[in-house]
N, C-alpha and C. Protein backbone atom coordinates (compact mmCIF):
# COMPACT_ATOMS: atom_id res chain seq x y z
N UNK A 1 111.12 24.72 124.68
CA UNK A 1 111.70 25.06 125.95
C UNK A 1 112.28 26.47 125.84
N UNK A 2 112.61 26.90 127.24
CA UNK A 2 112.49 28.31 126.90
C UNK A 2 113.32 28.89 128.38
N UNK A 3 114.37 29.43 128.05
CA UNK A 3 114.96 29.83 129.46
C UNK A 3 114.85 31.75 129.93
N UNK A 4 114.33 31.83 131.05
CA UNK A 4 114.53 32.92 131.06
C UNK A 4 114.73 33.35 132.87
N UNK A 5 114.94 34.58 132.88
CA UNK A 5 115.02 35.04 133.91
C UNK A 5 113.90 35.98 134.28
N UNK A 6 113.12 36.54 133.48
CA UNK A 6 112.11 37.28 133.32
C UNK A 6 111.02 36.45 134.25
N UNK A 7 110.80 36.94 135.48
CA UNK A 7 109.25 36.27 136.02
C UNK A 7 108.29 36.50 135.66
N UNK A 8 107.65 37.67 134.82
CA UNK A 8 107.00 38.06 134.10
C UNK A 8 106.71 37.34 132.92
N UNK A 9 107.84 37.40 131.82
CA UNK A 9 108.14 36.65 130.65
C UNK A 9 107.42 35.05 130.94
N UNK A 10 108.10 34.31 132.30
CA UNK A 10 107.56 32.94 132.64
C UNK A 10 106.26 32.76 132.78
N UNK A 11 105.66 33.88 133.43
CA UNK A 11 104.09 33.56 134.03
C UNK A 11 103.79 33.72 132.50
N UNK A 12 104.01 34.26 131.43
CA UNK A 12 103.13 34.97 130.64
C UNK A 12 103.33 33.77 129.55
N UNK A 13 104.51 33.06 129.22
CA UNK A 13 104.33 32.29 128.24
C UNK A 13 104.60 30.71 128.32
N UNK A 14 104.59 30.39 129.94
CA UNK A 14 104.91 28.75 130.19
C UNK A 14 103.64 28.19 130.80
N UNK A 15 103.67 26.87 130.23
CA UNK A 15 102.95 26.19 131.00
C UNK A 15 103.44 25.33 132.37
N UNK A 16 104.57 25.04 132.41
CA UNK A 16 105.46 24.32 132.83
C UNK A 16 106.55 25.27 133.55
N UNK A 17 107.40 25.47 134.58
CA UNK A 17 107.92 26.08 134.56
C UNK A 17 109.31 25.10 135.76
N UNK A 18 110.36 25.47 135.75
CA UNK A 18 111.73 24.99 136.56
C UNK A 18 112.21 25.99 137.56
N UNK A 19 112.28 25.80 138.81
CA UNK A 19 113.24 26.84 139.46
C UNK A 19 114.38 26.24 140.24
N UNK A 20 115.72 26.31 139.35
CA UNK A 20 116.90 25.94 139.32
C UNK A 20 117.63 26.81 140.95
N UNK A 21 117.97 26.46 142.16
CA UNK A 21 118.52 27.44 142.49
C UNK A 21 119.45 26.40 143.26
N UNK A 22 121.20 26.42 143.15
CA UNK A 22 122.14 26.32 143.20
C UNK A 22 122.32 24.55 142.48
N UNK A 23 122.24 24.96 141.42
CA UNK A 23 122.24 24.19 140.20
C UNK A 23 121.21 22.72 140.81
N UNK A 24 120.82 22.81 141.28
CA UNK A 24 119.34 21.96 141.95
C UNK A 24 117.99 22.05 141.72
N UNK A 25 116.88 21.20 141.21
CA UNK A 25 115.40 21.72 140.91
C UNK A 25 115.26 22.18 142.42
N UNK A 26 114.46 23.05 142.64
CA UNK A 26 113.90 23.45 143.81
C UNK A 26 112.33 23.77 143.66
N UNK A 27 111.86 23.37 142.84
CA UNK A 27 110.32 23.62 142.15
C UNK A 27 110.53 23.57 141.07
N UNK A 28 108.89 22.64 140.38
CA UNK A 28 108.41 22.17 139.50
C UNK A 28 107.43 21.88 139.19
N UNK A 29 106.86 22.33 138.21
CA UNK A 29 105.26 22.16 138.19
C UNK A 29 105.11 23.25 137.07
N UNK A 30 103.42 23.40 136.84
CA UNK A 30 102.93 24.05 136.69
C UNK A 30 102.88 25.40 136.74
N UNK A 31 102.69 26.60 136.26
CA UNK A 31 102.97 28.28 136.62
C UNK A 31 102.06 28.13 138.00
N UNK A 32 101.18 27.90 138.15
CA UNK A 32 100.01 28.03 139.39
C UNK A 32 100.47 26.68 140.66
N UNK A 33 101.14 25.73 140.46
CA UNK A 33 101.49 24.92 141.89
C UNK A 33 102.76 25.38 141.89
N UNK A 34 103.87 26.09 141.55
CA UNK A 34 105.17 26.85 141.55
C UNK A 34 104.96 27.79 142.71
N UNK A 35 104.12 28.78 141.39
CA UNK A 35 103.85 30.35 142.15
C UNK A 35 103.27 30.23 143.19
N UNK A 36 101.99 29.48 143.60
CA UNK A 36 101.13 30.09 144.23
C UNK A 36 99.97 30.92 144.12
N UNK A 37 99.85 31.51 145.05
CA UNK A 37 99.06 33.05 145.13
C UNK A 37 100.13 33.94 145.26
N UNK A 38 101.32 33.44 145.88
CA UNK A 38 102.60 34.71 145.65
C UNK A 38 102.82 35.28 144.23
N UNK A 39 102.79 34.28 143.54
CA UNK A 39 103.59 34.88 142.64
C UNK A 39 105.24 34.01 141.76
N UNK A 40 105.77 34.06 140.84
CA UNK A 40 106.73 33.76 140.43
C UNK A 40 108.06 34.17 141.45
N UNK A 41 108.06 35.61 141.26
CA UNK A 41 109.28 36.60 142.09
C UNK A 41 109.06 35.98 143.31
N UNK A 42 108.02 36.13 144.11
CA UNK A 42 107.78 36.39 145.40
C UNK A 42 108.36 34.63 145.81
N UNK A 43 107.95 33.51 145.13
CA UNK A 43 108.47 32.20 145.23
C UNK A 43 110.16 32.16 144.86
N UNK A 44 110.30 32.47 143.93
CA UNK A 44 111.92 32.29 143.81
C UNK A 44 112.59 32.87 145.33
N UNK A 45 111.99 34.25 145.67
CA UNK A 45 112.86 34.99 146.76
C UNK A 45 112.74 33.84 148.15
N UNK A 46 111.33 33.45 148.15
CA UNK A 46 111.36 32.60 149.28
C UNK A 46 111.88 31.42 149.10
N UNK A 47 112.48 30.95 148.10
CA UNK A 47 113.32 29.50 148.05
C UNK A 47 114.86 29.82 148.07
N UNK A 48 115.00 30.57 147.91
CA UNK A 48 116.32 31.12 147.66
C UNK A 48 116.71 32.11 149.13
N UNK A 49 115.97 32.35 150.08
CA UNK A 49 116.30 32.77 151.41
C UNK A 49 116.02 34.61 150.71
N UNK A 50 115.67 34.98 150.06
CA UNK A 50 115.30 36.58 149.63
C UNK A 50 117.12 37.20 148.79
N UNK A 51 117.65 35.76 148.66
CA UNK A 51 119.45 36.37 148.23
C UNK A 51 119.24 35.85 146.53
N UNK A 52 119.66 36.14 146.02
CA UNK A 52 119.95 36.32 144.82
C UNK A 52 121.25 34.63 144.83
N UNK A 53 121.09 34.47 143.95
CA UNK A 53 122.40 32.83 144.31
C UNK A 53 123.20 33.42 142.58
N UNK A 54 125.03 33.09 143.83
CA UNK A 54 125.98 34.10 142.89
C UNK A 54 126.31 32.73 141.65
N UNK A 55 126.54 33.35 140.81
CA UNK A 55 126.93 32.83 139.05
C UNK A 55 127.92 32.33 139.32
């Protein structure tokens, strides 16, 4: 397991991937049923309303 913030880093070395956003799964799956055709970034921004969620 492997935590990162890097969307890059994720596409490049998971098979599996989590997107945690306000301490909630909000996607799960696979790098390719996550992303999409968007993308890692481009999915986080659209689950997350394009805001960044504060620490």
């Amino acid at each position: 397991m492997v935590t990162t913030h890097s969307f890059e880093e994720a596409e490049r070395l998971a098979d599996r991937v989590v997107v945690i956003v306000g301490g909630r799964v909000a996607a799960a799956g696979t790098v390719a049923q996550v992303a999409g055709t968007a993308g890692l970034e481009e999915t986080y921004f659209a689950l997350t309303d394009g805001h960044e969620v504060e620490r």
